[in-house]
C-alpha atoms as a PDB file:
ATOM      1  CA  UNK A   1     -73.037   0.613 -48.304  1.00  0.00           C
ATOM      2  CA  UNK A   2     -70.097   3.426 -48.335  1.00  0.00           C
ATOM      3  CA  UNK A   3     -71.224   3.792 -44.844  1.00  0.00           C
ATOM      4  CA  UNK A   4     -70.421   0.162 -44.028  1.00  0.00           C
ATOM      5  CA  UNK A   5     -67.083   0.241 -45.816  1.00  0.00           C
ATOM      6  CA  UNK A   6     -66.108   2.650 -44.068  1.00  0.00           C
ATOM      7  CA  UNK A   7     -67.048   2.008 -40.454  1.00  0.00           C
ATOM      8  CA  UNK A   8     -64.966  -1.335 -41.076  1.00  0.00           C
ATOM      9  CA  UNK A   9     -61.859   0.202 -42.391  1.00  0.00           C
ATOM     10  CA  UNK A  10     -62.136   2.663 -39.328  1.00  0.00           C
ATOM     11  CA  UNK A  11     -62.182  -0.683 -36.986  1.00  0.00           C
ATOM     12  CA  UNK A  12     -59.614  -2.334 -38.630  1.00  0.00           C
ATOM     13  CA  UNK A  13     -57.299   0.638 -38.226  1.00  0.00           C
ATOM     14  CA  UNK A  14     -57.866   0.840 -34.501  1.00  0.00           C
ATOM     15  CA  UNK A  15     -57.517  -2.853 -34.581  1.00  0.00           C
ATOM     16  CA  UNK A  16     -53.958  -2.214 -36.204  1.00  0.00           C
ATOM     17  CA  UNK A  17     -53.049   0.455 -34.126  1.00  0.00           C
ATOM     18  CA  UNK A  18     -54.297  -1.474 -30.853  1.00  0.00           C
ATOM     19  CA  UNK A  19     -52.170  -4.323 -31.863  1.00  0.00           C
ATOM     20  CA  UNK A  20     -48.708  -2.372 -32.404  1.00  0.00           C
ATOM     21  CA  UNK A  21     -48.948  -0.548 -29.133  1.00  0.00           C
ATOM     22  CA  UNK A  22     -49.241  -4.119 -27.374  1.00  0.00           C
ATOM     23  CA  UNK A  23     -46.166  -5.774 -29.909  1.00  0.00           C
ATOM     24  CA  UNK A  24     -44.002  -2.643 -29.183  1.00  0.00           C
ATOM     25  CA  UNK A  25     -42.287  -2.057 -25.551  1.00  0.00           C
ATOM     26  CA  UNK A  26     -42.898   1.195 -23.435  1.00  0.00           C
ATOM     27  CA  UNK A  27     -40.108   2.886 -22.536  1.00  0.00           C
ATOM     28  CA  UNK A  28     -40.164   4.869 -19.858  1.00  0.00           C
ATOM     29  CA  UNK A  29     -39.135   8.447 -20.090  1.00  0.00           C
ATOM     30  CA  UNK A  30     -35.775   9.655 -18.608  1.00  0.00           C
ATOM     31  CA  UNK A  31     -35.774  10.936 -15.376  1.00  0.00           C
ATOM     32  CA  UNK A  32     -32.759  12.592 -13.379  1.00  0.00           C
ATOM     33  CA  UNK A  33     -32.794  11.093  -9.641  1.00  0.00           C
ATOM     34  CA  UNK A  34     -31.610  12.748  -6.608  1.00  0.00           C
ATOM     35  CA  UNK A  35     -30.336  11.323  -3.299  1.00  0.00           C
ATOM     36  CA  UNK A  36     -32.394   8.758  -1.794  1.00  0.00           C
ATOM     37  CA  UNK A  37     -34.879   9.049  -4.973  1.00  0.00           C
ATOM     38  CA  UNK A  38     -31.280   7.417  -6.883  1.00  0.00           C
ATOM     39  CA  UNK A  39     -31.348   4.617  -4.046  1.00  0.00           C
ATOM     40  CA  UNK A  40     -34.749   3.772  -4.119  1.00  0.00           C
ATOM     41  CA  UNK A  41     -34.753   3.577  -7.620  1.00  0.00           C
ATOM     42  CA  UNK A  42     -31.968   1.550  -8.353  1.00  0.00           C
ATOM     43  CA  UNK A  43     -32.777  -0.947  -5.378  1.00  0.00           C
ATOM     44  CA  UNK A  44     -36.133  -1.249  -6.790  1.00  0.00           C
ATOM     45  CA  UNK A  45     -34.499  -2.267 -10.499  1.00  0.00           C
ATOM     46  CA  UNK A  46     -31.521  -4.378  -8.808  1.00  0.00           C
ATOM     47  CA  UNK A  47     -34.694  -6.698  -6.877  1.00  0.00           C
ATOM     48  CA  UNK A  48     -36.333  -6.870 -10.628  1.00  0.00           C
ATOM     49  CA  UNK A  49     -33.470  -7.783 -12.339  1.00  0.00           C
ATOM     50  CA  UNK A  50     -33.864 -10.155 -14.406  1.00  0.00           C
ATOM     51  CA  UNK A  51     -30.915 -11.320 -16.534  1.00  0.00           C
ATOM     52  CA  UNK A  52     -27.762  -9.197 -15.905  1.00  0.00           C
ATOM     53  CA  UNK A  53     -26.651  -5.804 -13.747  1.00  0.00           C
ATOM     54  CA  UNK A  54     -22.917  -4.500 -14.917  1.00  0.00           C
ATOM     55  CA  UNK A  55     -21.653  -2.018 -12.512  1.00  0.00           C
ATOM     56  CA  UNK A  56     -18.832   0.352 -12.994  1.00  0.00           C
ATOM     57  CA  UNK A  57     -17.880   2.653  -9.646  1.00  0.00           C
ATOM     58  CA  UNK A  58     -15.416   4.846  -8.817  1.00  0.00           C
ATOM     59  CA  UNK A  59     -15.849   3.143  -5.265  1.00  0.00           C
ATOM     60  CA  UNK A  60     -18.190   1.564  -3.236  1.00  0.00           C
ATOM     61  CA  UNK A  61     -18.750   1.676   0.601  1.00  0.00           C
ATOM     62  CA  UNK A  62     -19.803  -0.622   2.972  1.00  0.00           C
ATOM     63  CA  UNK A  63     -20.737   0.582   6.156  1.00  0.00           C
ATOM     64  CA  UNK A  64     -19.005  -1.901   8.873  1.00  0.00           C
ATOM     65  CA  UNK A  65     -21.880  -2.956  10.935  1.00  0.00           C
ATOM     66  CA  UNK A  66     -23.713  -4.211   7.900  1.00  0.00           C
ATOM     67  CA  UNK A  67     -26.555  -1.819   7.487  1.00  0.00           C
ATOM     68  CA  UNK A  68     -27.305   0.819   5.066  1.00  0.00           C
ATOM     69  CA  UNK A  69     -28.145   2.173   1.783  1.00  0.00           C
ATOM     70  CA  UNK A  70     -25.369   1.006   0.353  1.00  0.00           C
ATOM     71  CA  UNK A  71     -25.169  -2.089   1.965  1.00  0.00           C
ATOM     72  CA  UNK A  72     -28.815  -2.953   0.955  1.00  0.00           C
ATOM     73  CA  UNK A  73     -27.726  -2.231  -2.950  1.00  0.00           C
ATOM     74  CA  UNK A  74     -24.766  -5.258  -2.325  1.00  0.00           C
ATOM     75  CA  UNK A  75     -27.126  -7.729  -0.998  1.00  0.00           C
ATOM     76  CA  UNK A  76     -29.368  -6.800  -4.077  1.00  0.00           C
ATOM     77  CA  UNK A  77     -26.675  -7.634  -6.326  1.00  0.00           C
ATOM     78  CA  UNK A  78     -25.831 -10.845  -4.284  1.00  0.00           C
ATOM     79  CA  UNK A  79     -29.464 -12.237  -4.226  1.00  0.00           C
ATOM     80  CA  UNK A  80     -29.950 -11.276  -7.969  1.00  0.00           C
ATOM     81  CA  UNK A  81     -26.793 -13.642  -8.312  1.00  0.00           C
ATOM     82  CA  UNK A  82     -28.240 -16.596  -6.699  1.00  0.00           C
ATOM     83  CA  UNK A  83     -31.801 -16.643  -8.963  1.00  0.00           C
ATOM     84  CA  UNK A  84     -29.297 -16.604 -12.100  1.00  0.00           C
ATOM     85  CA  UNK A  85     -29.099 -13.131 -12.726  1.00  0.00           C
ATOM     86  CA  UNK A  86     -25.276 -12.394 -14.690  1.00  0.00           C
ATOM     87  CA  UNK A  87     -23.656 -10.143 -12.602  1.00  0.00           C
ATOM     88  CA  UNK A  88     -20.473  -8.222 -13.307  1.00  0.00           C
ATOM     89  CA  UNK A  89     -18.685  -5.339 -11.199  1.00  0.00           C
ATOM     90  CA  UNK A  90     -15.373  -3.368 -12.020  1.00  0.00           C
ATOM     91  CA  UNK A  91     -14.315  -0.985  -8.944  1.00  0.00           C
ATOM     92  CA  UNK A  92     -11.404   1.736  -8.983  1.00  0.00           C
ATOM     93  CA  UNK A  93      -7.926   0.298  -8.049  1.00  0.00           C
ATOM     94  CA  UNK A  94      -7.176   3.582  -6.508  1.00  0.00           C
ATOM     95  CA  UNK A  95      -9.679   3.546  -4.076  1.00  0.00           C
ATOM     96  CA  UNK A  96      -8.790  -0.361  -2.628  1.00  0.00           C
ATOM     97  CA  UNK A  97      -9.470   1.019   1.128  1.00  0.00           C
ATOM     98  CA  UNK A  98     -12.652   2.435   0.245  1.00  0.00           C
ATOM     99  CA  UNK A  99     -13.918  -0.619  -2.026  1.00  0.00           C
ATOM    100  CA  UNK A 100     -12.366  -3.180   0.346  1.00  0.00           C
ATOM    101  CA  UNK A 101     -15.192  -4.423   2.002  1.00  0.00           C
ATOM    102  CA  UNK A 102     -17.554  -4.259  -0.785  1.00  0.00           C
ATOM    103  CA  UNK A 103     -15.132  -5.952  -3.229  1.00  0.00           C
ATOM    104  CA  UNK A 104     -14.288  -8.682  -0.434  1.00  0.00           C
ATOM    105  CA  UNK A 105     -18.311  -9.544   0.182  1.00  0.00           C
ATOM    106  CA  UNK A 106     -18.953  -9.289  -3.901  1.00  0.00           C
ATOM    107  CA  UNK A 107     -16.079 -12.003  -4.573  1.00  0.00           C
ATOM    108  CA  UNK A 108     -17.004 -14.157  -1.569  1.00  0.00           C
ATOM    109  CA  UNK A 109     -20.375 -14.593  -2.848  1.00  0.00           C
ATOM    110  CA  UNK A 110     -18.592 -15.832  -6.040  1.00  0.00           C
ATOM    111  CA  UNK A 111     -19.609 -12.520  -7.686  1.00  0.00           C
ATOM    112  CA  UNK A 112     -17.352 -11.445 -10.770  1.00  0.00           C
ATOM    113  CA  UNK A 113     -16.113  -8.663  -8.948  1.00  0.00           C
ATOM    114  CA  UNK A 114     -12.540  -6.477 -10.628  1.00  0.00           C
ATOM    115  CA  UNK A 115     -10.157  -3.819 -10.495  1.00  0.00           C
ATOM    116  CA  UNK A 116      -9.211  -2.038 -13.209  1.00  0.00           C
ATOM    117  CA  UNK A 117      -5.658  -1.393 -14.039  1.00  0.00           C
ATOM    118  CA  UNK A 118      -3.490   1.547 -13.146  1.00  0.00           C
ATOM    119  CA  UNK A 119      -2.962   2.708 -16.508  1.00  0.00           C
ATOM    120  CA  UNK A 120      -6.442   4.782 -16.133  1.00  0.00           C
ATOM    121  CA  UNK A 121      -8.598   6.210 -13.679  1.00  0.00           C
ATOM    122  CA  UNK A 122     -12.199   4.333 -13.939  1.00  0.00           C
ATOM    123  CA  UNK A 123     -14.183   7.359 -12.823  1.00  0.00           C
ATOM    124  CA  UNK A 124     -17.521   6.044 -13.988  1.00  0.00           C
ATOM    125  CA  UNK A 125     -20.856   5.683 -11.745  1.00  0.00           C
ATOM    126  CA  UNK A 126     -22.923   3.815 -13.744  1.00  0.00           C
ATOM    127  CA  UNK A 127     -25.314   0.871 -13.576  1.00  0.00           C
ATOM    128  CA  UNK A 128     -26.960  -1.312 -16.727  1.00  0.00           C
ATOM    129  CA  UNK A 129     -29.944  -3.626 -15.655  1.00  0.00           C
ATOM    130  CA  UNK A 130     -31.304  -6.596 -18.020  1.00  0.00           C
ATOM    131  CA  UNK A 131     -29.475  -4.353 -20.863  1.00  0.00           C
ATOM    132  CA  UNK A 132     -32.201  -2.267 -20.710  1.00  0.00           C
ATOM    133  CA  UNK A 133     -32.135   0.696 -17.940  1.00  0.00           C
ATOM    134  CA  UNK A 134     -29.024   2.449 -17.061  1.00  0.00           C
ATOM    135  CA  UNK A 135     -28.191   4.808 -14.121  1.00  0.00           C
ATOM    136  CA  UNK A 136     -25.427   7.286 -15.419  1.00  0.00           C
ATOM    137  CA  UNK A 137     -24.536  10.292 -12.802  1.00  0.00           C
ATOM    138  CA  UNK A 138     -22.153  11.717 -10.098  1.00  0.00           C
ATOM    139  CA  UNK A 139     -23.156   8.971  -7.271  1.00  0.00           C
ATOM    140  CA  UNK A 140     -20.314   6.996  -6.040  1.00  0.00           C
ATOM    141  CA  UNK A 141     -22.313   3.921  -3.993  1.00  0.00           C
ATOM    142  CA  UNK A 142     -22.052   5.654  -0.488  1.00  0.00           C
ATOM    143  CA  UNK A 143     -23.619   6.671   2.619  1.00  0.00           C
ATOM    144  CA  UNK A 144     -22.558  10.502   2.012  1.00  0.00           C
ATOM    145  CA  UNK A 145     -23.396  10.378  -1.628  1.00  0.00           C
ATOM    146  CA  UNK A 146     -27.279   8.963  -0.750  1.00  0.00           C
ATOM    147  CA  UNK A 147     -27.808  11.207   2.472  1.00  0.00           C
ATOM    148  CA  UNK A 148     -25.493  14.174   2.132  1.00  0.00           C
ATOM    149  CA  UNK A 149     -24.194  15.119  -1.024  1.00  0.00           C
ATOM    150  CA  UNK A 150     -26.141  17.032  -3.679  1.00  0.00           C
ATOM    151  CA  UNK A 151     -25.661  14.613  -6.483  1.00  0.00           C
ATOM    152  CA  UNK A 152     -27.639  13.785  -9.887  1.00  0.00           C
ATOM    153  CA  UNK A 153     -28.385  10.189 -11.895  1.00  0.00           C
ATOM    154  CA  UNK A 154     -29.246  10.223 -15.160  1.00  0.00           C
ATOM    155  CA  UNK A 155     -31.805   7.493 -15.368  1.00  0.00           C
ATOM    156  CA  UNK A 156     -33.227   5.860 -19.106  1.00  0.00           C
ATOM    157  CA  UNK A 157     -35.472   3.309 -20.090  1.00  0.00           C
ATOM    158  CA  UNK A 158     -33.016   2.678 -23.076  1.00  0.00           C
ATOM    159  CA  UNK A 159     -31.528  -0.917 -24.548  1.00  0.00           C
ATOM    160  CA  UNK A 160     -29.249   1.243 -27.035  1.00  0.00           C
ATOM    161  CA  UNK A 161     -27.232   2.990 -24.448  1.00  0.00           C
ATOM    162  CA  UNK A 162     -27.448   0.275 -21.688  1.00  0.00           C
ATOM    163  CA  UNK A 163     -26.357  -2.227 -24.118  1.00  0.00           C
ATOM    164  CA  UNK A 164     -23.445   0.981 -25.299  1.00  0.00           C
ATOM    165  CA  UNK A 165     -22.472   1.299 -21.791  1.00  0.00           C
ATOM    166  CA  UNK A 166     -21.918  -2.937 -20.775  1.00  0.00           C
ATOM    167  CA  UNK A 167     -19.574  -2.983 -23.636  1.00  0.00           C
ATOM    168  CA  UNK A 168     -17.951  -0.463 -23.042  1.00  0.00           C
ATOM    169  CA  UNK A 169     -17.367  -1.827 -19.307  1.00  0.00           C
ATOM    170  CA  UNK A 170     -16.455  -4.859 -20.567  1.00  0.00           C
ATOM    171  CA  UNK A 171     -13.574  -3.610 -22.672  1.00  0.00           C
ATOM    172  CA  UNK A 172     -11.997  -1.667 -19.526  1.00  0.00           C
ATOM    173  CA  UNK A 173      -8.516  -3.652 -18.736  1.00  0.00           C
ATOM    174  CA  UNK A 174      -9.051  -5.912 -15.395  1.00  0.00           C
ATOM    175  CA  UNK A 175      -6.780  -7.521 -12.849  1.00  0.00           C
ATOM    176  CA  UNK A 176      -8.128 -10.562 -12.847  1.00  0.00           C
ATOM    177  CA  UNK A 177      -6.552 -12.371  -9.553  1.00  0.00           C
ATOM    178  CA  UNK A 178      -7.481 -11.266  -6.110  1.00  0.00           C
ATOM    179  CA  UNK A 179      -5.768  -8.074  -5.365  1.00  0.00           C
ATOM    180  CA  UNK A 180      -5.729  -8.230  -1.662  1.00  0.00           C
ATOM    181  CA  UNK A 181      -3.249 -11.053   0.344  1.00  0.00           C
ATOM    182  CA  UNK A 182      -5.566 -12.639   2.798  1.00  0.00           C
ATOM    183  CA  UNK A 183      -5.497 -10.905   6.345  1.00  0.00           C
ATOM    184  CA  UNK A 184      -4.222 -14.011   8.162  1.00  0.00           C
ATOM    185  CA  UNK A 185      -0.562 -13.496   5.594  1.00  0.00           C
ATOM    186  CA  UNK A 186       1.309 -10.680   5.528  1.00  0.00           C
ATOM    187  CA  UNK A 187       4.518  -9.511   4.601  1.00  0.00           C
ATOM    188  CA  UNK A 188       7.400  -8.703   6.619  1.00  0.00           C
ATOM    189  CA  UNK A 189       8.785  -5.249   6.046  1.00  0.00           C
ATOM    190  CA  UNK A 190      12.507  -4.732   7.224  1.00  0.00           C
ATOM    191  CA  UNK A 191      13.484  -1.796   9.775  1.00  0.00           C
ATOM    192  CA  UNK A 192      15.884  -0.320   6.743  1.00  0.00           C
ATOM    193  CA  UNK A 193      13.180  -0.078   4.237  1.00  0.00           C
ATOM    194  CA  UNK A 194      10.951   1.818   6.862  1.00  0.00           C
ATOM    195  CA  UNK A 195      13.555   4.585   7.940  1.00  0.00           C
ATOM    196  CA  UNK A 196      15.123   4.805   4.344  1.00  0.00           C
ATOM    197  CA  UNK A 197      14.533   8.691   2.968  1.00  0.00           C
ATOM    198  CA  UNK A 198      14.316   6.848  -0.626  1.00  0.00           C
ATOM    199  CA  UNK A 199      11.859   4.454   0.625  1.00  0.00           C
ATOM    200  CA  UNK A 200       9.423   3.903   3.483  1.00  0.00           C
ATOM    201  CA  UNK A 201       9.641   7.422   4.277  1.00  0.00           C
ATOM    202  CA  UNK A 202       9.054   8.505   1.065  1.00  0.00           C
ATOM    203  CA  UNK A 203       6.049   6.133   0.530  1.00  0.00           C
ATOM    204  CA  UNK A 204       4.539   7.541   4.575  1.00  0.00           C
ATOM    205  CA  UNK A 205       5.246  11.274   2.980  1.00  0.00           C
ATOM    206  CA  UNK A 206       3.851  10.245   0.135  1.00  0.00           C
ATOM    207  CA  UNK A 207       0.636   8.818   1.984  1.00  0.00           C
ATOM    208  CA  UNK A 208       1.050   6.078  -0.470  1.00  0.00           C
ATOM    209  CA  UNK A 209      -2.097   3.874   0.832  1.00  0.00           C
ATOM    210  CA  UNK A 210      -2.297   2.102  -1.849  1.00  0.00           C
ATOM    211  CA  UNK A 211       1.069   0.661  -1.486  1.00  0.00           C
ATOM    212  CA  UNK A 212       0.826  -0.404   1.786  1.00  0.00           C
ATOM    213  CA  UNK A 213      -2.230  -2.206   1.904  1.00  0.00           C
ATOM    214  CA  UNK A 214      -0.513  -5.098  -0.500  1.00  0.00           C
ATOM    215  CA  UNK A 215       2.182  -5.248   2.857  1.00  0.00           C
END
């Protein structure tokens, strides 16, 4: 009879264990991804996404002709867009040559797509997906950064810190309008301003980009 009680107890245990293993999540170790192991990863996540991607980058490039790793990882965030997935992206105001084209494709696809301020430097490369994984590392989204740099992603199966990391993107200061004039407008910059040693000249020695891409 002890026999019996036992044997049952033992099942019902491994019944009870069974059943929290199946009612708890697995979460995936961390990993640390390198080069095009980073890019396949995160295109592979972007595709599954299923209810929001925040992206903070100190820039991201778009390679002209339309094809590339990089390229491939902003059509991932545009499709995940149009099956309902929240999408939010905050780019380096510094770097508005660089994130031109990205930032241009992102907000004509009605993507919320920002700027932060010039009271800091956003010098983050990070990535939170369904606030559940999150890509934290040296990787700006580029060609040279995929195929030619050595650079490392910190990559986590974690809610706590993805959920850590979209609030903490979220409080980062924004410019909310469209920062660039369209290309078809312009504005005229006088002969004076240009040859001025206080001025133009100072901006050129300057190589004050920045500035002149809002003329």
């Amino acid at each position: 009879m002890r026999r019996v009680t036992l044997r049952s107890a033992s099942l019902r245990l491994t019944f009870i264990v069974c059943l929290l293993i199946v009612s708890f999540p697995f979460y995936a170790s961390a990993d640390v991804l390198f080069g095009k192991s980073y890019h396949e990863t995160v295109h592979t996540y972007l595709r599954e996404a299923d209810t929001s991607i925040t992206v903070a980058m100190y820039f991201i490039i778009l390679e002209p002709e339309g094809a590339g790793p990089i390229n491939e990882l902003v059509d991932d965030i545009i499709d995940a867009h149009n099956r309902g997935v929240q999408v939010k992206v905050v780019l380096e105001d510094s770097k508005l040559k660089e994130n031109r084209l990205a930032y241009e494709k992102l907000r004509e696809n009605n993507i919320a797509v920002y700027f932060d301020t010039p009271e800091h430097l956003l010098h983050i490369k990070g990535v939170a997906i369904d606030d559940r994984y999150i890509f934290l590392g040296s990787a700006n989204w580029s060609k040279a950064a995929i195929q030619d740099n050595y650079e490392a992603t910190y990559f986590e199966d974690s809610p706590q810190d993805a959920l850590a990391f979209k609030k903490y993107v979220d409080n980062i200061p924004v410019q909310e309008n469209d920062i660039f004039l369209p290309q078809t407008k312009g504005v005229s910059i006088s002969k004076d301003f240009l040859l001025s040693p206080e001025l133009g000249r100072k901006l050129l020695k300057a190589q004050a980009d920045k500035q002149f891409d809002l003329y």
